[in-house]
N, C-alpha and C. Protein backbone atom coordinates (compact mmCIF):
# COMPACT_ATOMS: atom_id res chain seq x y z
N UNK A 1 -12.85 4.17 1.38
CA UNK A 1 -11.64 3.75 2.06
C UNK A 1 -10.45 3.89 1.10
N UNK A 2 -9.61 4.07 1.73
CA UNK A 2 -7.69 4.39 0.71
C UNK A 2 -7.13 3.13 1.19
N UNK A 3 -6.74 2.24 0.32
CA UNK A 3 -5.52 1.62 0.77
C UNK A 3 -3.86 2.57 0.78
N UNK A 4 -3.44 2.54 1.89
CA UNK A 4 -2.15 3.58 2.30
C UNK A 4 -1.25 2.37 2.01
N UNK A 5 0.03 2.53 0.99
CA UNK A 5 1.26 1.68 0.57
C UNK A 5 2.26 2.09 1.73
N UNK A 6 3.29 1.09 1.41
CA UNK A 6 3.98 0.91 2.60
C UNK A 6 5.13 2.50 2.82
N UNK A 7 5.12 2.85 1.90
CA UNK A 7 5.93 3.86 1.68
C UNK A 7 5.48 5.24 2.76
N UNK A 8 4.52 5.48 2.38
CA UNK A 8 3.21 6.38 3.43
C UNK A 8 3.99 6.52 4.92
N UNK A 9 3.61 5.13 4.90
CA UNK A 9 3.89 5.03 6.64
C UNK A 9 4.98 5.11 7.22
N UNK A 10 6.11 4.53 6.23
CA UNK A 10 7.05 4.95 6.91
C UNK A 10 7.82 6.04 7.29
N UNK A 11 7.38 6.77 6.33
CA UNK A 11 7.32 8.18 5.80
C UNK A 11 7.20 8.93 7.62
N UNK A 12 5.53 8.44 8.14
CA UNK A 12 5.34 8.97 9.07
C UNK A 12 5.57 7.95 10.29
N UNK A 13 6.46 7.20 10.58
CA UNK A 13 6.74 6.29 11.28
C UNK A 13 7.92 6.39 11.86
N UNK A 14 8.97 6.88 10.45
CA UNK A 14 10.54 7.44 10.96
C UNK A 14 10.40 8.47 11.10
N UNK A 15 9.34 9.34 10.48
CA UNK A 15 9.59 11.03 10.50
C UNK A 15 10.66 11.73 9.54
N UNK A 16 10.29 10.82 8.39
CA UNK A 16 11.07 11.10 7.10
C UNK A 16 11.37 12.81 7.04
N UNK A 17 12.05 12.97 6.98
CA UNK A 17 11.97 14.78 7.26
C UNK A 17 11.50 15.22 5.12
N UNK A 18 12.05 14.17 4.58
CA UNK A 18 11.81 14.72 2.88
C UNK A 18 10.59 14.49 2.95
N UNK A 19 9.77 13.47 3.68
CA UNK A 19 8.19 13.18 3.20
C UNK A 19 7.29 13.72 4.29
N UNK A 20 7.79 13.24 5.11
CA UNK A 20 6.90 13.69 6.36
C UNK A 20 5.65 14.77 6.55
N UNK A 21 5.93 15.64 6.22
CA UNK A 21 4.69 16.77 5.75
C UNK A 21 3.92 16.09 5.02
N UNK A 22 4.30 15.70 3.33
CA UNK A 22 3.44 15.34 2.37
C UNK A 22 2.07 14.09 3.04
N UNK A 23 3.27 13.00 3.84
CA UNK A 23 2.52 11.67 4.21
C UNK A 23 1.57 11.88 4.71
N UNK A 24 1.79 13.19 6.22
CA UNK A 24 0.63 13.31 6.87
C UNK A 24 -0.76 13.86 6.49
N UNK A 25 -0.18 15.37 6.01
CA UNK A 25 -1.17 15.89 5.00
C UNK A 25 -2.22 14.69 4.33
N UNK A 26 -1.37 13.91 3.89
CA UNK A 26 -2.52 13.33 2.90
C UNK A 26 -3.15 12.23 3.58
N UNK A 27 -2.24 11.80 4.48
CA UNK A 27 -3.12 10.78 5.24
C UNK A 27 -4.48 11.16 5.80
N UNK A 28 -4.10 12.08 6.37
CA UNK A 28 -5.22 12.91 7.29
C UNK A 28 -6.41 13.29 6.29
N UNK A 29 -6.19 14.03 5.17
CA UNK A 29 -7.10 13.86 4.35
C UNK A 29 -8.14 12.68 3.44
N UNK A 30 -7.02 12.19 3.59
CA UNK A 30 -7.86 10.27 2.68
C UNK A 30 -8.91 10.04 4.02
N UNK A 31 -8.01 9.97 5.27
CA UNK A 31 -9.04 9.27 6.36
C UNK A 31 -10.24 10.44 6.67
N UNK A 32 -9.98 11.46 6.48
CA UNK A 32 -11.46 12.14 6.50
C UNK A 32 -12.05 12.26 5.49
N UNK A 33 -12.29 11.59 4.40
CA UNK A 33 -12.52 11.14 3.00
C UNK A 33 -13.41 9.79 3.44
N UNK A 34 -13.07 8.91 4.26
CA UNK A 34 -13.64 7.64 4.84
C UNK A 34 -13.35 6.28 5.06
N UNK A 35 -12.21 6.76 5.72
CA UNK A 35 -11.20 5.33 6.55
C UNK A 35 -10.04 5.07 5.69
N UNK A 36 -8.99 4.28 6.38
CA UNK A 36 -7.65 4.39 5.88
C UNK A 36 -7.54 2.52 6.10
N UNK A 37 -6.96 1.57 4.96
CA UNK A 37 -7.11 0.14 5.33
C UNK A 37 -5.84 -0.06 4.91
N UNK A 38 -4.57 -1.49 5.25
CA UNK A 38 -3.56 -1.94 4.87
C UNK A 38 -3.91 -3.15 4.14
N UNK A 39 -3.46 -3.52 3.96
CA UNK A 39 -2.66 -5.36 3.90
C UNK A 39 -2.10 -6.41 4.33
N UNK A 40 -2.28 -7.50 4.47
CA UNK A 40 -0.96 -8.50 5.11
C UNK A 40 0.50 -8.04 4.38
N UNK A 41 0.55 -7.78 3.25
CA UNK A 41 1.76 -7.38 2.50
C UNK A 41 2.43 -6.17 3.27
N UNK A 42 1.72 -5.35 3.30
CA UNK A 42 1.65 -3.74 3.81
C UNK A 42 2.20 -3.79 5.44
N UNK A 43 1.58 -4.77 6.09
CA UNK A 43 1.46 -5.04 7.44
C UNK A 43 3.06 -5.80 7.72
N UNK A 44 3.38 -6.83 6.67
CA UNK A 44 5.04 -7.37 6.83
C UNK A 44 5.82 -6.38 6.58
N UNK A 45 5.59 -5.66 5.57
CA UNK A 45 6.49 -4.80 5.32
C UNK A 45 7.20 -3.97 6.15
N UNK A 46 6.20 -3.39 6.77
CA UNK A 46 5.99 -2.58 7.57
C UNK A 46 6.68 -3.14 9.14
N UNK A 47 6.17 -4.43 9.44
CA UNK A 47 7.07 -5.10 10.09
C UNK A 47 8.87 -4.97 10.59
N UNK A 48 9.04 -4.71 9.56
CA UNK A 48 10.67 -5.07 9.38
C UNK A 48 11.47 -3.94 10.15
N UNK A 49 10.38 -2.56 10.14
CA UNK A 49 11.01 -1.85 11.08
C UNK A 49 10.44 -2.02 12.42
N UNK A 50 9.04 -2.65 12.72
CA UNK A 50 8.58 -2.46 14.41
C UNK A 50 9.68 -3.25 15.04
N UNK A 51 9.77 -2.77 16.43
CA UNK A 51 9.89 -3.27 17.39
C UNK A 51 9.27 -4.54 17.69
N UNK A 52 7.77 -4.33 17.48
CA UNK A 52 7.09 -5.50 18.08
C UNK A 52 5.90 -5.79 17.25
N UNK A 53 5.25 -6.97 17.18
CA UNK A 53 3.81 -6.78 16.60
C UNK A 53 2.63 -5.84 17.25
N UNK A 54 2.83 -6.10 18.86
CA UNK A 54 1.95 -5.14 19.56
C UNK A 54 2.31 -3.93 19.08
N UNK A 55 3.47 -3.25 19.28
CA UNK A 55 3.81 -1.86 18.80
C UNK A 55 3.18 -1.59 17.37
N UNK A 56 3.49 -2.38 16.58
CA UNK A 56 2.88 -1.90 14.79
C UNK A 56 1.56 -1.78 15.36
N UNK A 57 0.82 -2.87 15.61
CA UNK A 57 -0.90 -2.53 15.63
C UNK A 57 -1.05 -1.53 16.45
N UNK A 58 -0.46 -1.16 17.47
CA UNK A 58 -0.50 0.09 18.26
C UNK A 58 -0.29 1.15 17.60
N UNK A 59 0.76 1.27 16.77
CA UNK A 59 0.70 2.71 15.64
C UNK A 59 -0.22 2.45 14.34
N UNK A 60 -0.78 1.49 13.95
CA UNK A 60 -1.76 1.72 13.14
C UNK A 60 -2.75 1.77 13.76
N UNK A 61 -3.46 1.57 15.23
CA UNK A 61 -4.26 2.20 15.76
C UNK A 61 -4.68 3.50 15.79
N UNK A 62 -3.52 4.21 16.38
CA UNK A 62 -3.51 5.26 16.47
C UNK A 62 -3.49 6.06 15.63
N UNK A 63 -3.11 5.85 14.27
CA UNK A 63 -3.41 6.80 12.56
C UNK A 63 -4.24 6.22 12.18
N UNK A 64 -5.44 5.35 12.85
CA UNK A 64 -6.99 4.73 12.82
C UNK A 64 -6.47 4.07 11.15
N UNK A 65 -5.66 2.77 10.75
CA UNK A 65 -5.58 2.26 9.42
C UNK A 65 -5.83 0.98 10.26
N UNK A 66 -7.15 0.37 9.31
CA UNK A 66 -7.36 -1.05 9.36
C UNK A 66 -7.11 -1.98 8.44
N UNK A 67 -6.53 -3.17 9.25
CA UNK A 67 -5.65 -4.42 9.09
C UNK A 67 -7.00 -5.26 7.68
N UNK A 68 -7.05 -5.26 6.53
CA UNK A 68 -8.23 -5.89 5.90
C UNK A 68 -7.14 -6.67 5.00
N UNK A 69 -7.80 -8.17 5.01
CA UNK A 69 -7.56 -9.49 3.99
C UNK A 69 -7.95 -9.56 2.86
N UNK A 70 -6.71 -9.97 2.59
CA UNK A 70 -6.78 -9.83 0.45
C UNK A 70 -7.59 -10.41 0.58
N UNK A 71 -8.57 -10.02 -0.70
CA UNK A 71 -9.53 -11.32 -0.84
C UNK A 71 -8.78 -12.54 -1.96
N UNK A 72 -9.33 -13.47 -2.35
CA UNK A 72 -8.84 -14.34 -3.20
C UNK A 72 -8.65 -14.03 -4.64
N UNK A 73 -9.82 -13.51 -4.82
CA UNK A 73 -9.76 -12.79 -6.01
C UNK A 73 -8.58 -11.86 -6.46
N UNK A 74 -8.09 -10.79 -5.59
CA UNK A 74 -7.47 -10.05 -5.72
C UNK A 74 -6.18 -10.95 -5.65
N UNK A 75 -5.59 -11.73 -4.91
CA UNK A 75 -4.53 -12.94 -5.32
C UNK A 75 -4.28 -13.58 -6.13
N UNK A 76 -5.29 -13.47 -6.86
CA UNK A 76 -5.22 -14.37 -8.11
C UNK A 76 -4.66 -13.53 -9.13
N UNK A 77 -4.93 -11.95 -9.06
CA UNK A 77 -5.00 -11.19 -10.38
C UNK A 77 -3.94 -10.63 -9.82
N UNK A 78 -2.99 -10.72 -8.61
CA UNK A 78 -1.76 -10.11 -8.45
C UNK A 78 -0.73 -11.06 -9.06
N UNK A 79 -1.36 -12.41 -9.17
CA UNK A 79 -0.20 -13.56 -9.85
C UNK A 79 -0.10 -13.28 -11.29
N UNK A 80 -1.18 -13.03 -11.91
CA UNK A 80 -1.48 -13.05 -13.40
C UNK A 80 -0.75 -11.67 -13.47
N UNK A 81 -0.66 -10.86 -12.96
CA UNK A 81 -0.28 -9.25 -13.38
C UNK A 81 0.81 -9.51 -13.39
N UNK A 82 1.54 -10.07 -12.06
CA UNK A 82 3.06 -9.99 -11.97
C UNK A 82 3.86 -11.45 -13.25
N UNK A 83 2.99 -12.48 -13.76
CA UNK A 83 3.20 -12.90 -14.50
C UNK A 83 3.68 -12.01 -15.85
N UNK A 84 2.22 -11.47 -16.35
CA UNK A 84 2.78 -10.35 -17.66
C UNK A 84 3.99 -9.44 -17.40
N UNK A 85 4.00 -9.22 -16.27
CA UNK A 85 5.19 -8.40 -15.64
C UNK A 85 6.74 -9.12 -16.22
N UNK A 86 7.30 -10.59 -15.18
CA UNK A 86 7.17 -11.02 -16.00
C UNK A 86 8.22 -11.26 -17.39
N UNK A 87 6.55 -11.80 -18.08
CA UNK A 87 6.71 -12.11 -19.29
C UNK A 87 7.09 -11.02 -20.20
N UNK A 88 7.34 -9.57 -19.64
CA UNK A 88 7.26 -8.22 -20.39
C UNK A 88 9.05 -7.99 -20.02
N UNK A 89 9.44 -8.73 -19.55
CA UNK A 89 11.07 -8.49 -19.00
C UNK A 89 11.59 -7.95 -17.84
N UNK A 90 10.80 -8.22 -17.12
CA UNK A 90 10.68 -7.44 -15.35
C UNK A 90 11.48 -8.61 -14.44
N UNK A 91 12.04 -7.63 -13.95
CA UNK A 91 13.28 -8.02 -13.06
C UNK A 91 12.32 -9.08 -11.66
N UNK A 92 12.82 -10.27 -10.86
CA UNK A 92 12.54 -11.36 -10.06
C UNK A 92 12.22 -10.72 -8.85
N UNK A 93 13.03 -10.23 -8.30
CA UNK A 93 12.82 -9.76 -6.83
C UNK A 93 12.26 -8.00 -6.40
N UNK A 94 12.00 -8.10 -5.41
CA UNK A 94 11.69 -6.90 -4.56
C UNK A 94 10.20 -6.39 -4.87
N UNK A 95 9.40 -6.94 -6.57
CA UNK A 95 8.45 -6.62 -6.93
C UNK A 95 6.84 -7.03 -6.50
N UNK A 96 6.71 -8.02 -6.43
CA UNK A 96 5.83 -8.84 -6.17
C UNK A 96 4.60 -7.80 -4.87
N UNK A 97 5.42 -7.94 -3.91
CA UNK A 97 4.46 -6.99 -3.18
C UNK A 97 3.41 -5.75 -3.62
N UNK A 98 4.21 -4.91 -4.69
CA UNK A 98 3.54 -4.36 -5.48
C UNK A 98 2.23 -4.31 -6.16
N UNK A 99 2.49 -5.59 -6.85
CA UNK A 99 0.80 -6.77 -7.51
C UNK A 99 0.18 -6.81 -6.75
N UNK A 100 0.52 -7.50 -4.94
CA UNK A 100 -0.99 -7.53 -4.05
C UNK A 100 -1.36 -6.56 -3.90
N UNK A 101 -0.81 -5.43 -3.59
CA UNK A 101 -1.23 -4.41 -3.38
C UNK A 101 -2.15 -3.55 -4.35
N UNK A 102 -1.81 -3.61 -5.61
CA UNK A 102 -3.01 -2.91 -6.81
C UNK A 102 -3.82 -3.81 -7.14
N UNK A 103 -3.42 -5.28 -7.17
CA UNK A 103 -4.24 -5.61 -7.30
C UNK A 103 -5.49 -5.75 -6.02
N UNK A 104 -5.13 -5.95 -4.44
CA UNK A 104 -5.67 -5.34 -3.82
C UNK A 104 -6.81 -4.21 -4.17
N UNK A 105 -6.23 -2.79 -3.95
CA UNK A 105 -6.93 -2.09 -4.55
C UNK A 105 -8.04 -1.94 -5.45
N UNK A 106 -7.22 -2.17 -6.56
CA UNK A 106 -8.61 -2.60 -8.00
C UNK A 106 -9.98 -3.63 -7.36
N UNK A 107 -9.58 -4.31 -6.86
CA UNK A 107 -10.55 -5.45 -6.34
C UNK A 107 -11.41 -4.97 -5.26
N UNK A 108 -11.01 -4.16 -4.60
CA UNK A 108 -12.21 -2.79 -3.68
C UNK A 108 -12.44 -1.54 -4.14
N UNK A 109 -12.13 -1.77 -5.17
CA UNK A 109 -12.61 -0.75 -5.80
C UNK A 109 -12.01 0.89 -5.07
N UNK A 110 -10.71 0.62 -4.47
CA UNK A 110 -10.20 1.86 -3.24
C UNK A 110 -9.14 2.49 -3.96
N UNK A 111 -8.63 3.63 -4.09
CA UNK A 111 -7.51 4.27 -4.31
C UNK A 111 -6.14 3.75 -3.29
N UNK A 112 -4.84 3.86 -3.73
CA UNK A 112 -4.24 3.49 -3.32
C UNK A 112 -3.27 5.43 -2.63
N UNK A 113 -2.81 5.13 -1.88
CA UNK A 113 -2.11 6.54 -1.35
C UNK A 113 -0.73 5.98 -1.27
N UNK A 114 0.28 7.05 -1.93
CA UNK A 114 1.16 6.29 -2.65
C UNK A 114 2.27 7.58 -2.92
N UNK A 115 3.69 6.75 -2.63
CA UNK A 115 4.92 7.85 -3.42
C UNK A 115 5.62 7.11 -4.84
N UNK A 116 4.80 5.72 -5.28
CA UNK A 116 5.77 4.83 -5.71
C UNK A 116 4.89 4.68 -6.83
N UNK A 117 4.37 5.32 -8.27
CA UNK A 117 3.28 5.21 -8.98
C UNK A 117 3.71 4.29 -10.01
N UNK A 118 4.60 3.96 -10.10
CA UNK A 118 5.12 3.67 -11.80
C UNK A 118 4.77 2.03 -12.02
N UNK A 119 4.92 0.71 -10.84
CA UNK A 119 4.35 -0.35 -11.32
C UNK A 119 2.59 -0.32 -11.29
N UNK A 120 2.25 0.87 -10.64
CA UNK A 120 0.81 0.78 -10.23
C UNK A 120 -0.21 0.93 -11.95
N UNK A 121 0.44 2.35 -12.05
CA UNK A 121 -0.17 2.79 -13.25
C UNK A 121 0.29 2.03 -14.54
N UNK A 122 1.44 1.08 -14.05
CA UNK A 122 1.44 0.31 -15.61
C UNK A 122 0.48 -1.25 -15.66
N UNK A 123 0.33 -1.94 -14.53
CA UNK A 123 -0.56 -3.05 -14.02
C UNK A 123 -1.99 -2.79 -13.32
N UNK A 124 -1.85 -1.90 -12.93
CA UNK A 124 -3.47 -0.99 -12.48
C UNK A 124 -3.84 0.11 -12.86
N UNK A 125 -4.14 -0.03 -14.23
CA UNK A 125 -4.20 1.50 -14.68
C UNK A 125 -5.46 2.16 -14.21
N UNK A 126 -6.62 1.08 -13.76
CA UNK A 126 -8.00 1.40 -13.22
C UNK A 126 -7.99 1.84 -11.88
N UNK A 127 -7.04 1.62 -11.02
CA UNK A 127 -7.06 1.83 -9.89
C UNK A 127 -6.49 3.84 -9.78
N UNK A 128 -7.17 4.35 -9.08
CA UNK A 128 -6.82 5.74 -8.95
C UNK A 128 -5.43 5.96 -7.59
N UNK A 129 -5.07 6.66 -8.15
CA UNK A 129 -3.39 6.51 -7.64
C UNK A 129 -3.58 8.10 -6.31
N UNK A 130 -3.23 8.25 -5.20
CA UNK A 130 -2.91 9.73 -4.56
C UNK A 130 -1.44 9.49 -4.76
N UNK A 131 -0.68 10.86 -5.37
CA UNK A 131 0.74 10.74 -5.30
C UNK A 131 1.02 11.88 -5.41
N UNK A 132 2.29 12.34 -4.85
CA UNK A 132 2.99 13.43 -5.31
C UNK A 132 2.84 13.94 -6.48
């Protein structure tokens, strides 16, 4: 399974004309690779542009990505990461989502599919990145 970041989707959601090719391409490939999963993080995010909640689960239906719960574990090690973060001189806002998400990842052991590599590979360096 790929965890797909929020970036992905929107990519193919607005019909990004700069990404749009890349998103699908690769989507389509991860999920015939063996399933495509989000986040609650992934899932708000993502939010902000639906229309509706029915509508979002209706388009992640339909690009077959399933809705799966952080586990605890992986919450815990998104606090501690974004802590060193942080404690390393990292700016308060907009970041955080980031951490559940690799740390997510790392914790299923799943690749993340991705246009946004740079907090991933510095806090998840174990986690395998798809990117441009």
């Amino acid at each position: 399974m790929t965890l797909v970041d929020t970036n992905v989707l929107v990519d193919i959601l607005t019909g990004d004309p700069a990404w749009l090719d890349w998103s699908v391409e690769s989507l389509d490939r991860e999920a015939a690779k063996g399933g495509l999963f989000i986040n609650e993080v992934i899932f708000a995010e993502l939010s902000v542009r639906a229309e509706s909640e029915s509508k979002l689960a209706q388009a992640l239906d339909i690009l077959k990505i399933e809705l799966q719960r952080t586990p605890t574990e992986a919450l815990f090690l998104a606090g501690k990461s974004f802590a060193r973060y942080r404690a390393s001189g990292g700016i308060r806002t907009g970041v955080l989502p980031d951490f559940f998400i690799g740390a997510h990842a790392l914790c299923a052991g799943a690749p993340i599919l991705t246009r946004d590599t740079r907090r991933y590979r510095s806090y998840f360096p174990k986690v395998k990145l798809i990117a441009p």
